[in-house]
Each structure stands twice: as structure tokens, then as C-alpha cells.
N, C-alpha and C. Protein backbone atom coordinates (compact mmCIF):
# COMPACT_ATOMS: atom_id res chain seq x y z
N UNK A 1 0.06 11.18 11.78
CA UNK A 1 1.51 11.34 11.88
C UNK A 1 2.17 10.54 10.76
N UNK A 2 2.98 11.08 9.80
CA UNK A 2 3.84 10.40 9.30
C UNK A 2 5.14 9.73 9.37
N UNK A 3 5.45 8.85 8.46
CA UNK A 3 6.74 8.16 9.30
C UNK A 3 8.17 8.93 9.22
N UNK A 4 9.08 8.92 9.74
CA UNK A 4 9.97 9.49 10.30
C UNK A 4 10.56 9.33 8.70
N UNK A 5 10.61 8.27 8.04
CA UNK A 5 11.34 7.93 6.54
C UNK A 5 10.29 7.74 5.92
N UNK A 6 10.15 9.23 4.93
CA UNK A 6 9.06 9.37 3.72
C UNK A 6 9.98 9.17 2.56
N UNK A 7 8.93 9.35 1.45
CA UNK A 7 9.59 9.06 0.39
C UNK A 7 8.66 10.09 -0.93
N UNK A 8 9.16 10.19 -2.11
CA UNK A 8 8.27 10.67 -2.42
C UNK A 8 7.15 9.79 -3.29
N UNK A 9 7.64 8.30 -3.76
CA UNK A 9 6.35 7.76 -3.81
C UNK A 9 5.37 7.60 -2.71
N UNK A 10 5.40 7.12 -1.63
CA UNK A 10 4.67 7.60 -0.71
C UNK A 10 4.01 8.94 -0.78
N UNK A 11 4.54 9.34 -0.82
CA UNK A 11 3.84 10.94 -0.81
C UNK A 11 2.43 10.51 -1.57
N UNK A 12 3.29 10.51 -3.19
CA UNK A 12 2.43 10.31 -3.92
C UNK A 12 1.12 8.91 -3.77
N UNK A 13 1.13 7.99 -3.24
CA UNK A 13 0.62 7.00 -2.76
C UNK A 13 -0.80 7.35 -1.90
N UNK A 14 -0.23 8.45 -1.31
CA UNK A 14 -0.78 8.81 0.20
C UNK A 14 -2.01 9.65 -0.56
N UNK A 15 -1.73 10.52 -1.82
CA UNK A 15 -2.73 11.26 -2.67
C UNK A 15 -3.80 10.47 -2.94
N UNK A 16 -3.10 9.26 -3.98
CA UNK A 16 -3.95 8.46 -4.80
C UNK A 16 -4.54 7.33 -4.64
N UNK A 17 -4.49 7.07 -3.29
CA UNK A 17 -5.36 6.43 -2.74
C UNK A 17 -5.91 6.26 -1.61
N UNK A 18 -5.80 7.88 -1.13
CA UNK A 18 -6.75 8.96 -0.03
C UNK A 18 -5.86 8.23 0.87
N UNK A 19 -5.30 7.73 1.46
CA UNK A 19 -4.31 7.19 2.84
C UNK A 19 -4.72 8.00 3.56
N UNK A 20 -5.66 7.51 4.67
CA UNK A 20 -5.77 8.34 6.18
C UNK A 20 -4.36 7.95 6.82
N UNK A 21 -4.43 8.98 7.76
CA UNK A 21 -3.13 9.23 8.46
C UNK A 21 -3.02 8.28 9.85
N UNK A 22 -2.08 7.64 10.18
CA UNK A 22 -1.89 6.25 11.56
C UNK A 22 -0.80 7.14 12.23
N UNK A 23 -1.63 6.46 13.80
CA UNK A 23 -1.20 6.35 14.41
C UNK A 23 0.16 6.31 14.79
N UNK A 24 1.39 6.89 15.37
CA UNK A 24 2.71 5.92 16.15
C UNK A 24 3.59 6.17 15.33
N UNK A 25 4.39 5.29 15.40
CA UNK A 25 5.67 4.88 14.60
C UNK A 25 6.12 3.45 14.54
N UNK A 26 6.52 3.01 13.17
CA UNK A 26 6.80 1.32 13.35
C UNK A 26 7.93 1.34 13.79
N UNK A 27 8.62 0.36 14.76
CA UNK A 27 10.03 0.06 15.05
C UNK A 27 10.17 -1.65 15.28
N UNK A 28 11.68 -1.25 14.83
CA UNK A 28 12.31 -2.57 14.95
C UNK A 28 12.29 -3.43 13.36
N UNK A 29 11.92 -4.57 13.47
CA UNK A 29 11.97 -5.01 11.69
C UNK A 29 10.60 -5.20 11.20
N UNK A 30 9.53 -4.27 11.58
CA UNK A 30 8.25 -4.35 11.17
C UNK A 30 8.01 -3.45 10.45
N UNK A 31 6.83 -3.79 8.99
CA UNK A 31 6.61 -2.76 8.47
C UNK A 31 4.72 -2.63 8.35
N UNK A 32 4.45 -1.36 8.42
CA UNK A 32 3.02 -0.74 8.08
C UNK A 32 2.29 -1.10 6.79
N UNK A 33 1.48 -1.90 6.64
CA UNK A 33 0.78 -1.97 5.16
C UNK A 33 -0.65 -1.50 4.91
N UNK A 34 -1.04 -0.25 4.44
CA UNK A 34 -2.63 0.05 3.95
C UNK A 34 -2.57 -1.11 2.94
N UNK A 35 -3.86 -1.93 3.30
CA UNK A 35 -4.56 -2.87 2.63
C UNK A 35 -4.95 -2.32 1.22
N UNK A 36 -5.57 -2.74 0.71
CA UNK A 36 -6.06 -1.92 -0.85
C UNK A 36 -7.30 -2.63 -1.02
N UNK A 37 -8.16 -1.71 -1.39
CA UNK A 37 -9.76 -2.47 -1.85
C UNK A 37 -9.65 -2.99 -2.83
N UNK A 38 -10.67 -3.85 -3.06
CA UNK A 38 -10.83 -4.76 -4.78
C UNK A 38 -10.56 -3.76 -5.40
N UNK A 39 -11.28 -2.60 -5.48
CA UNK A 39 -12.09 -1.81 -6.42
C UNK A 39 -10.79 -0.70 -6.52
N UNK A 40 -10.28 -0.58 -5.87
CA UNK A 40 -8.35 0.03 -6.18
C UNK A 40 -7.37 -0.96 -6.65
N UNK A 41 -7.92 -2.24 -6.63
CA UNK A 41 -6.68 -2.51 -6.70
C UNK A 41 -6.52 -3.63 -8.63
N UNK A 42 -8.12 -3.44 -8.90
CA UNK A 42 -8.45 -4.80 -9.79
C UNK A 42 -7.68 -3.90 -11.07
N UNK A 43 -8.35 -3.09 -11.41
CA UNK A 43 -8.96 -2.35 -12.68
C UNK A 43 -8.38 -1.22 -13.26
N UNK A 44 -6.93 -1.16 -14.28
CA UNK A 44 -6.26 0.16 -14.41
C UNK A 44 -7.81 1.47 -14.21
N UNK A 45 -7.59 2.28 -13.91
CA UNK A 45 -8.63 3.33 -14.05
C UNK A 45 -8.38 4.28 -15.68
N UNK A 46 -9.99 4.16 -16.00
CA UNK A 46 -10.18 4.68 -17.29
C UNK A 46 -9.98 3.63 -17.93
N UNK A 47 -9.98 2.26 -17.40
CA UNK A 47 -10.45 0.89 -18.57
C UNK A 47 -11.62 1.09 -18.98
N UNK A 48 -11.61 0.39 -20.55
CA UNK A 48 -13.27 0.18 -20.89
C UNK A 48 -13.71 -1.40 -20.48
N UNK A 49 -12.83 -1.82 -19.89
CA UNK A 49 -13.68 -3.31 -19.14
C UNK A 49 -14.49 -2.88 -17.86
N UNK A 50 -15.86 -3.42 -18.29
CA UNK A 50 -16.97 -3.86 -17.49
C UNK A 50 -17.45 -4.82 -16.91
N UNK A 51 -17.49 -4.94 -15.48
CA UNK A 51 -17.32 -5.92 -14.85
C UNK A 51 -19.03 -6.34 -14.44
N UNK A 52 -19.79 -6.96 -15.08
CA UNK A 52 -20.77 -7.53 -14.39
C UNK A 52 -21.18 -7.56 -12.58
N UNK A 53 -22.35 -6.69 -12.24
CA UNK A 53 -22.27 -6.81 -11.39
C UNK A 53 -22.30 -8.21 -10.28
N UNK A 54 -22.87 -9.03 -10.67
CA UNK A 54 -22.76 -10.46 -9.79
C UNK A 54 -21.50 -11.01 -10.04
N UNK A 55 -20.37 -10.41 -10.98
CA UNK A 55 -19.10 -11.03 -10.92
C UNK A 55 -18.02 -10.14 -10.45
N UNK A 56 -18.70 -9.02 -9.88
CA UNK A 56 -17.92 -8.07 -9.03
C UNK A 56 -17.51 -8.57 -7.72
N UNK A 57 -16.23 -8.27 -7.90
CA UNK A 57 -15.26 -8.41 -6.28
C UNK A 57 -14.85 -7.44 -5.25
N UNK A 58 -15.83 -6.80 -5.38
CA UNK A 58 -16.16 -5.45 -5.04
C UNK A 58 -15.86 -5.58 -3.13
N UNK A 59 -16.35 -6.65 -3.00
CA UNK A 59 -16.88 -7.14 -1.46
C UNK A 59 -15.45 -7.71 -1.11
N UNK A 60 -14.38 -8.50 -1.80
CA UNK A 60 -13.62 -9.55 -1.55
C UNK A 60 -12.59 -8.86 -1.21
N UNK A 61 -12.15 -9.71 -0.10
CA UNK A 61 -10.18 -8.63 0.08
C UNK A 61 -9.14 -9.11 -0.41
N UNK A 62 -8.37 -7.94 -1.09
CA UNK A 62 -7.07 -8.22 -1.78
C UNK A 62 -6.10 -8.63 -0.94
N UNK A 63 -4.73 -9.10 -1.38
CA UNK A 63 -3.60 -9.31 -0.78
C UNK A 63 -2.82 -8.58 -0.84
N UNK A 64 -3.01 -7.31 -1.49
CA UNK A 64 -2.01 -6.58 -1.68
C UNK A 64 -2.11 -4.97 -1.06
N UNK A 65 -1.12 -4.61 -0.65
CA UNK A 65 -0.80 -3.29 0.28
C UNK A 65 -0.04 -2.38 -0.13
N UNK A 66 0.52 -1.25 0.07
CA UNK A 66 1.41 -0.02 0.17
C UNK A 66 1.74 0.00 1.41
N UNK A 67 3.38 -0.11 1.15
CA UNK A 67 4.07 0.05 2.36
C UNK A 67 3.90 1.53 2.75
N UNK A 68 3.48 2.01 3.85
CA UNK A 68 3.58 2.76 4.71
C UNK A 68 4.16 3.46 5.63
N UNK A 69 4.74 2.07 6.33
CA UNK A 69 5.85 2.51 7.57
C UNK A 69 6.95 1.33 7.48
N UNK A 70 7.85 1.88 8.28
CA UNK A 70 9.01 0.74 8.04
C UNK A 70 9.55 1.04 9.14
N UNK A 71 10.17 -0.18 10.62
CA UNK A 71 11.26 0.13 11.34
C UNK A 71 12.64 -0.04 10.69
N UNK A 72 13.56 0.54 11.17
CA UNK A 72 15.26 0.58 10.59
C UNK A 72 15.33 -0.87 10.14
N UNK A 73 15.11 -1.47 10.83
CA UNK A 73 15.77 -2.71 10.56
C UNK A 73 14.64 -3.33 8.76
N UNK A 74 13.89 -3.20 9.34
CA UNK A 74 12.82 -3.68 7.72
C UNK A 74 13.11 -2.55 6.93
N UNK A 75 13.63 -1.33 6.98
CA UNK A 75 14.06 -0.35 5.84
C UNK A 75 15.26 -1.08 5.21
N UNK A 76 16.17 -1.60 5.89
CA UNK A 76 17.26 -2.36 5.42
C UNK A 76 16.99 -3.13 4.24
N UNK A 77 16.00 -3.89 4.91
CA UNK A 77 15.41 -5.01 4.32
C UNK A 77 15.10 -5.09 3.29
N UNK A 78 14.06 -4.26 3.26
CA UNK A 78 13.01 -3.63 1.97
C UNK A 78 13.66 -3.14 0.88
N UNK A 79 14.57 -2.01 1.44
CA UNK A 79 15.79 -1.25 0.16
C UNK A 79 16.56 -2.19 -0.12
N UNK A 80 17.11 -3.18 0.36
CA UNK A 80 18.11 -4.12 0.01
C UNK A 80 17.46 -5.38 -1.49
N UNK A 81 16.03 -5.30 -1.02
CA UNK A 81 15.65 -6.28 -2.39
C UNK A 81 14.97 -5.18 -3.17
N UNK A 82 15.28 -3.82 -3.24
CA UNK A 82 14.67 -2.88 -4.38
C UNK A 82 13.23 -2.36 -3.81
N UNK A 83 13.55 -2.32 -3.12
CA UNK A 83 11.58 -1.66 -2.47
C UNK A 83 11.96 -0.14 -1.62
N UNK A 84 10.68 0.00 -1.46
CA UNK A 84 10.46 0.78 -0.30
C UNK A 84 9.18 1.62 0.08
N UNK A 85 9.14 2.83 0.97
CA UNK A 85 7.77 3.26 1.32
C UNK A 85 7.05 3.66 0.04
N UNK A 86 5.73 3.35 -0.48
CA UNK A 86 4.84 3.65 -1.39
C UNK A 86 4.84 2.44 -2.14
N UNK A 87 5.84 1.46 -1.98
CA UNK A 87 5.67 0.32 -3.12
C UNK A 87 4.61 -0.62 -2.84
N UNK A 88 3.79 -0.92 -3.94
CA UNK A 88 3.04 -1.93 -4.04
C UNK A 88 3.08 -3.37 -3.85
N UNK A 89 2.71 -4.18 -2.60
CA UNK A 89 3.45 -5.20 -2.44
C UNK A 89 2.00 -6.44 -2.01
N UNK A 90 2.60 -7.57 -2.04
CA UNK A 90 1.62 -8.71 -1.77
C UNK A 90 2.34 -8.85 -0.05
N UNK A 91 0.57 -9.55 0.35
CA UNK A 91 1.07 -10.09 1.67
C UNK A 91 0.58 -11.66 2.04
N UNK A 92 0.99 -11.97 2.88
CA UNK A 92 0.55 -13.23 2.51
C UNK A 92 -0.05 -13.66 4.55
């Protein structure tokens, strides 16, 4: 199910980095974040940097997500400092 407020980066988001589809709907001031693998998230694609395999972070988890879902109140939020669904964001 998708969220009630798409976007079209999202859309596009949802392509390019296979986004399986969740559950529900977020409400209230919470928002949805797909995590991102090392291996999506290190390395523009079509670099010629080669990463040694014993210095691969292949295994390690990032901090950073694609917003997904948003309740009203965190849509506020989010659009108010320039964001929104599909943006690339840190979590902490």
C-alpha cells in the first residue's frame, strides 16, 4: 500500500532502489524511513573506485534512509525545512 501523499520523487525512489511495498499508513507526526544498504548507499554507480574486499562495508549499516511515509503533522514538518517523500535523509 502506498501512502496517501506520494510524490513523484518517491515514485522515482521506489524504482531505484526496488522499495518493497509496507504495510498501513503513518499518522500523526511520524515518518516511514527504508533504511539503505552500504552497497546503495556508499558508491555513485558506474564509479571506477574499487573497494578492496576486506575493506568492504558491505556488512555495516548506514544511517541514512528515504522518506517513505509521513503523518500530516511530520508532512508539515518535513516541507517546512525543504524536504519531503523520496528525500534522502540521515537518522540518528
Amino acid at each position: 500500500m502506498m501512502s496517501l501523499h506520494t510524490s513523484e520523487l518517491l515514485e522515482k525512489r521506489i524504482k531505484e532502489f526496488n522499495i518493497p511495498k509496507w504495510p498501513g499508513q503513518v499518522s500523526y507526526d511520524r515518518i516511514l524511513l527504508y533504511m539503505l544498504r552500504y552497497e546503495d548507499d556508499a558508491i555513485v554507480k558506474g564509479s571506477s573506485i574499487i573497494m578492496p574486499e576486506e575493506y568492504s562495508l558491505k556488512n555495516k549499516k548506514t544511517n541514512r534512509g528515504i522518506i517513505v511515509g509521513a503523518g500530516p503533522l511530520a508532512l508539515d514538518v518535513i516541507r517546512g525545512n525543504g524536504m519531503d517523500l523520496g528525500h534522502i535523509v540521515l537518522s540518528t
